[in-house]
N, C-alpha and C. Protein backbone atom coordinates (compact mmCIF):
# COMPACT_ATOMS: atom_id res chain seq x y z
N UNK A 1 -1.04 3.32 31.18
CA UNK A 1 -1.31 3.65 29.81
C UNK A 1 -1.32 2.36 28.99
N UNK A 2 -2.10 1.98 27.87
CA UNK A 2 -2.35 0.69 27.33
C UNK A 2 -1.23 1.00 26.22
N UNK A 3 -1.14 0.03 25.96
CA UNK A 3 0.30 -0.08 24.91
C UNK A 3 -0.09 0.30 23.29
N UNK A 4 -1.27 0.61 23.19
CA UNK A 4 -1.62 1.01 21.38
C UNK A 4 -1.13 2.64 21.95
N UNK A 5 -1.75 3.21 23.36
CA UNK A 5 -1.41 4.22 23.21
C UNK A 5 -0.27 4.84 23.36
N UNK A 6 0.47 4.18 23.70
CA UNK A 6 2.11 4.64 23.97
C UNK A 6 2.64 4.54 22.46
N UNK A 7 2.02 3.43 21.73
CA UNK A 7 3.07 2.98 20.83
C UNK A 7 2.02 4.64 19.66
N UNK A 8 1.16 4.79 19.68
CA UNK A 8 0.85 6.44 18.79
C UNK A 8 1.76 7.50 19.28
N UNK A 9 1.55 7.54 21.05
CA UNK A 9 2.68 8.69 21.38
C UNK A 9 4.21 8.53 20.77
N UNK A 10 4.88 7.70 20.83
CA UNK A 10 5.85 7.30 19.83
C UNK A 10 5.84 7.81 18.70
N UNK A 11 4.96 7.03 18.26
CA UNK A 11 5.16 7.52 16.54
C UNK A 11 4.49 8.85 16.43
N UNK A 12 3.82 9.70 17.13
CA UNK A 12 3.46 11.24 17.15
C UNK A 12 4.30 11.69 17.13
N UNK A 13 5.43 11.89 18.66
CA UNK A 13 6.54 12.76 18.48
C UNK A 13 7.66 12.27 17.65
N UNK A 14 8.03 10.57 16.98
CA UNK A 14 8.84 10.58 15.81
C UNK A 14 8.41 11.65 15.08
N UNK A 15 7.17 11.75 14.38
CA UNK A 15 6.84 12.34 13.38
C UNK A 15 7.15 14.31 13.21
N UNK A 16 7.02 14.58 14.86
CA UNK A 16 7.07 16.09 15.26
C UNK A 16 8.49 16.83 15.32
N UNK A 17 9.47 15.24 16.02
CA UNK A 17 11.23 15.41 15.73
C UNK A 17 11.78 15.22 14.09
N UNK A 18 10.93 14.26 13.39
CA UNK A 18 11.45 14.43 11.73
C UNK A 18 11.38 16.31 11.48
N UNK A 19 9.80 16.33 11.50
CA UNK A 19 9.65 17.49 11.11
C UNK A 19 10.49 18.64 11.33
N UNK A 20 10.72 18.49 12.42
CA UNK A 20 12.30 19.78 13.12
C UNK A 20 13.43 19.34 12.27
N UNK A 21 13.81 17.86 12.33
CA UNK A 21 14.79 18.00 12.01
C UNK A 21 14.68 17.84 10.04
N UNK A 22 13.50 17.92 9.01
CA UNK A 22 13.62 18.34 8.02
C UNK A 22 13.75 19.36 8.14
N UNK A 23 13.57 20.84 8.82
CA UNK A 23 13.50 22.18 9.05
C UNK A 23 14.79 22.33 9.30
N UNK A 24 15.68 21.52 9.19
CA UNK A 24 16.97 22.13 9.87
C UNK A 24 18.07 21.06 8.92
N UNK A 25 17.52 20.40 7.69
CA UNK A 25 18.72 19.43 7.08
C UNK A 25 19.69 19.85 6.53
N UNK A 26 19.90 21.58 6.44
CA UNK A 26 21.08 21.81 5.97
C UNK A 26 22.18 21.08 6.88
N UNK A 27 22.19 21.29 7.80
CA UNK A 27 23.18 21.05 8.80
C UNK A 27 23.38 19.32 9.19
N UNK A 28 24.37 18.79 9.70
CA UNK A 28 24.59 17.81 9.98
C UNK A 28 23.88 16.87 11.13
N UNK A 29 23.44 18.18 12.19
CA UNK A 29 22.70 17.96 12.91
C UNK A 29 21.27 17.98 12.60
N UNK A 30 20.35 18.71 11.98
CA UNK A 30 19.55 18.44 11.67
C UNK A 30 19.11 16.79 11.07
N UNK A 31 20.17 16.43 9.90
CA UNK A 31 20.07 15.28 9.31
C UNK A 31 19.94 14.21 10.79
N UNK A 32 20.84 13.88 11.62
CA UNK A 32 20.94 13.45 12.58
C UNK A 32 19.51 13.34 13.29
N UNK A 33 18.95 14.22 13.49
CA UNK A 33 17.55 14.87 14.54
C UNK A 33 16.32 13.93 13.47
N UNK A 34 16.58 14.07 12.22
CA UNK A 34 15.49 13.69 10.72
C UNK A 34 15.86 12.12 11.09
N UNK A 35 16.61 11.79 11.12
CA UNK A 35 16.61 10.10 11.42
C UNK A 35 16.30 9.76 12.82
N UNK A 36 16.59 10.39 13.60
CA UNK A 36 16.32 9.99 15.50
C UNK A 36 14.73 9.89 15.02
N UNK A 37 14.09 11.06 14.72
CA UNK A 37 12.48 10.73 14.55
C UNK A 37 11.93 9.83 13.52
N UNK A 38 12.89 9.70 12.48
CA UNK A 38 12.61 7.92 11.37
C UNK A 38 12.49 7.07 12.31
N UNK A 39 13.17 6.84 13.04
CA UNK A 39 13.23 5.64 14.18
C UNK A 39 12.20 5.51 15.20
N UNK A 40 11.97 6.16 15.70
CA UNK A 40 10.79 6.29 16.38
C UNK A 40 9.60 6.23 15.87
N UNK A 41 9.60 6.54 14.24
CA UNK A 41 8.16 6.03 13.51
C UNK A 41 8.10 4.90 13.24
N UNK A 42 9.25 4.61 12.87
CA UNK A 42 9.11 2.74 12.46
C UNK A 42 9.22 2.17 14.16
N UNK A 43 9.43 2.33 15.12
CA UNK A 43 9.26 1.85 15.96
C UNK A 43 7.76 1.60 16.45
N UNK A 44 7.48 2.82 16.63
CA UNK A 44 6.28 3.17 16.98
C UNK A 44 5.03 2.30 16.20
N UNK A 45 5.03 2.34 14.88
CA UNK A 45 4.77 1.54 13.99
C UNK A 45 4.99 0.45 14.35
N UNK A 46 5.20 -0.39 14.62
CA UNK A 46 6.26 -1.81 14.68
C UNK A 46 5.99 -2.26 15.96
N UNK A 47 5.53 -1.68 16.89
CA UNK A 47 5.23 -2.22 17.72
C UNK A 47 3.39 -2.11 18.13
N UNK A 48 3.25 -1.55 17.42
CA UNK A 48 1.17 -1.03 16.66
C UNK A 48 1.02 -2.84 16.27
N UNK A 49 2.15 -3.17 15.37
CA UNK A 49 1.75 -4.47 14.82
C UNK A 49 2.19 -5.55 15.30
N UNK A 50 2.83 -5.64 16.58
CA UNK A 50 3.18 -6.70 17.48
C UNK A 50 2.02 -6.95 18.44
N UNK A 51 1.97 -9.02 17.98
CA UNK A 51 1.11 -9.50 19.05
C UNK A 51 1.08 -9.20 19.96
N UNK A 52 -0.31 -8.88 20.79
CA UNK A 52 -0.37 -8.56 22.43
C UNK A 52 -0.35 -9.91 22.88
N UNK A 53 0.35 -10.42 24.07
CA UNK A 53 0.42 -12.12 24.78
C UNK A 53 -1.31 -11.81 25.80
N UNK A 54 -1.65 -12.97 25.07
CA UNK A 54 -2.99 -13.39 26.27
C UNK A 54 -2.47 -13.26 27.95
N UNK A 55 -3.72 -12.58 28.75
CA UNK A 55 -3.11 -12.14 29.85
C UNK A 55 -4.61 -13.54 30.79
């Protein structure tokens, strides 16, 4: 798999785990679940914009 596309799958399911876990922020866990998928978007993100090394 080439690395732009891993780094979308990333930030896809960040975006699909926020969403659950806004659906669920009453709870402590939910809040918890809403940041696990923040992280994975800025990751995901963040690595979209990291140099590829000449091969």
């Amino acid at each position: 798999m080439k690395s732009t596309t891993t780094s979308w799958v990333v930030t896809g399911l960040g975006a699909v785990v926020s969403g659950l876990g806004a659906t669920m922020r009453q709870s402590r866990l939910g809040t918890g679940i809403l940041g696990f998928g923040l992280a994975h978007v800025v990751l995901g993100v963040l690595d979209m914009l990291r140099p590829q090394p000449n091969k």
